[in-house]
Protein backbone atom coordinates (compact mmCIF):
# COMPACT_ATOMS: atom_id res chain seq x y z
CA UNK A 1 0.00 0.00 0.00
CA UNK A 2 2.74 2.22 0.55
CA UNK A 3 4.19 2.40 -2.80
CA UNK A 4 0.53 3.06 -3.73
CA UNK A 5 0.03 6.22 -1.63
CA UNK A 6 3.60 7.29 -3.05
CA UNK A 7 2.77 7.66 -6.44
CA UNK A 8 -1.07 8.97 -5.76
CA UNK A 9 0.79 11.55 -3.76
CA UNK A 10 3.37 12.49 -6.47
CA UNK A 11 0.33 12.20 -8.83
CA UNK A 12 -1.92 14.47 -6.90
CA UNK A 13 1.01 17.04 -5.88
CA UNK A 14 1.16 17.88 -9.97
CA UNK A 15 -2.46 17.50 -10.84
CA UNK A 16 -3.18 20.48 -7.99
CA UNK A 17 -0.21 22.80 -8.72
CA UNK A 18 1.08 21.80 -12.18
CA UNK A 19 2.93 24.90 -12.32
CA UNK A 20 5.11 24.48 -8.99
CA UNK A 21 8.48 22.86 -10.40
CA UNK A 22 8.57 21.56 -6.63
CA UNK A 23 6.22 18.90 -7.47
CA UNK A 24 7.28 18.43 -11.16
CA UNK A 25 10.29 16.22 -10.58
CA UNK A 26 11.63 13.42 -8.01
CA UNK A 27 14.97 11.72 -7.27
CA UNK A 28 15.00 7.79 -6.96
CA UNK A 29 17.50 8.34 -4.36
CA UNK A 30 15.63 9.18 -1.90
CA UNK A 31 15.47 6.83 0.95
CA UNK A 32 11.36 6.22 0.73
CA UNK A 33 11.28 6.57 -2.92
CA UNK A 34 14.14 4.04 -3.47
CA UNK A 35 12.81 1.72 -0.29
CA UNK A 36 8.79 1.69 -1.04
CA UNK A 37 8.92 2.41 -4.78
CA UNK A 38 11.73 1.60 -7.26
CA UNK A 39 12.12 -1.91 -5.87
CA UNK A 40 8.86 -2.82 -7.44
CA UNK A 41 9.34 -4.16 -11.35
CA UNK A 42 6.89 -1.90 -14.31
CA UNK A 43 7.44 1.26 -11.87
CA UNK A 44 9.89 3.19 -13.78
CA UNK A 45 7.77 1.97 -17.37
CA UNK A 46 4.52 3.65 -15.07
CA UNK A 47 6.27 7.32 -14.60
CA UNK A 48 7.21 7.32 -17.97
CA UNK A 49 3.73 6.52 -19.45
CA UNK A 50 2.71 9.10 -17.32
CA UNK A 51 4.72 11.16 -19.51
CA UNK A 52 7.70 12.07 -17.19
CA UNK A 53 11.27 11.46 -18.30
CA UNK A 54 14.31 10.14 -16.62
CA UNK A 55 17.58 11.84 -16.41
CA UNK A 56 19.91 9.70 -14.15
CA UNK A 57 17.87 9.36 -10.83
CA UNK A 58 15.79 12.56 -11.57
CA UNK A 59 12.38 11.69 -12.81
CA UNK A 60 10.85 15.35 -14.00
CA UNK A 61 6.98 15.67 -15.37
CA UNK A 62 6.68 16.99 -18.78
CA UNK A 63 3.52 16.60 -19.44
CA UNK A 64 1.56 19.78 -21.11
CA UNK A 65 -1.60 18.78 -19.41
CA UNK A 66 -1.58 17.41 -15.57
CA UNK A 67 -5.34 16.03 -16.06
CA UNK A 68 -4.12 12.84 -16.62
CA UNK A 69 -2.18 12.49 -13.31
CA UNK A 70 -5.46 14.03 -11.38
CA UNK A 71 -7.79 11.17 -12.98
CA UNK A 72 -5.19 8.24 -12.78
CA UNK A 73 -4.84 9.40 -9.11
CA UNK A 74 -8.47 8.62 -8.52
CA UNK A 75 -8.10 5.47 -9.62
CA UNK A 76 -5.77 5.14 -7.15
CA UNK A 77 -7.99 6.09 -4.28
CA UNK A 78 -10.66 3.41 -5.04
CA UNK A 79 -7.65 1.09 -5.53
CA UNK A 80 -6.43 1.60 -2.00
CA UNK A 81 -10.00 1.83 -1.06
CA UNK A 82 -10.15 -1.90 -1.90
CA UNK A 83 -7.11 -2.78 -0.22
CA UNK A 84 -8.19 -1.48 2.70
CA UNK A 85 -11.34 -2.76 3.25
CA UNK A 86 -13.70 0.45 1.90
CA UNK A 87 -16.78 0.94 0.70
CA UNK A 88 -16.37 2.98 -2.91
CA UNK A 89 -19.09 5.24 -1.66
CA UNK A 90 -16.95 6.01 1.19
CA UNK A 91 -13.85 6.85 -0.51
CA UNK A 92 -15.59 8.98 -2.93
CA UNK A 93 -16.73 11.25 0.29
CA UNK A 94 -13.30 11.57 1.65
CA UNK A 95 -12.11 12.48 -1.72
CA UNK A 96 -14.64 15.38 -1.59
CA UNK A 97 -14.18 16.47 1.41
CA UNK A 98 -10.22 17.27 0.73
């Protein structure tokens, strides 16, 4: 789950401020990026679908549009939503209360 909320986090972070170069890149050396994340096989192929590139251990969003990341990080809610246990209902009011 925790590699899970990583990337909805990352994905959400861009989809609300697509402007703020803050959000717009990540290093794979990071402790909990390298420990929860990169470990996992198809991860890097995901990030780069989702239109970011690599450069070294610098992952940077260069996407024109961050709609994409918003929507795929809804998916992601009612993903961990099943994981944990959750009603989709349920999820769907948390997500509109934030």
């Amino acid at each position: 789950l925790t590699a899970i909320e990583i990337i909805h986090r990352i994905c959400m972070n861009i989809s609300k401020s697509p402007d703020n170069e803050r959000y717009r890149s990540f290093r794979t050396s990071k402790p909990v990026i390298r420990n929860h994340l990169f470990h996992i096989p198809g991860v890097e192929k995901l990030f780069l679908d989702l239109k970011f590139t690599k450069s070294g251990e610098t992952f940077t969003f260069n996407g024109d549009s961050a709609i994409h990341l918003g929507l795929f990080a809804g998916y992601l809610d009612n993903q961990m939503a099943k994981i944990q246990g959750k009603e989709k209902d349920e999820t769907l009011q948390e997500i509109s209360k934030n």
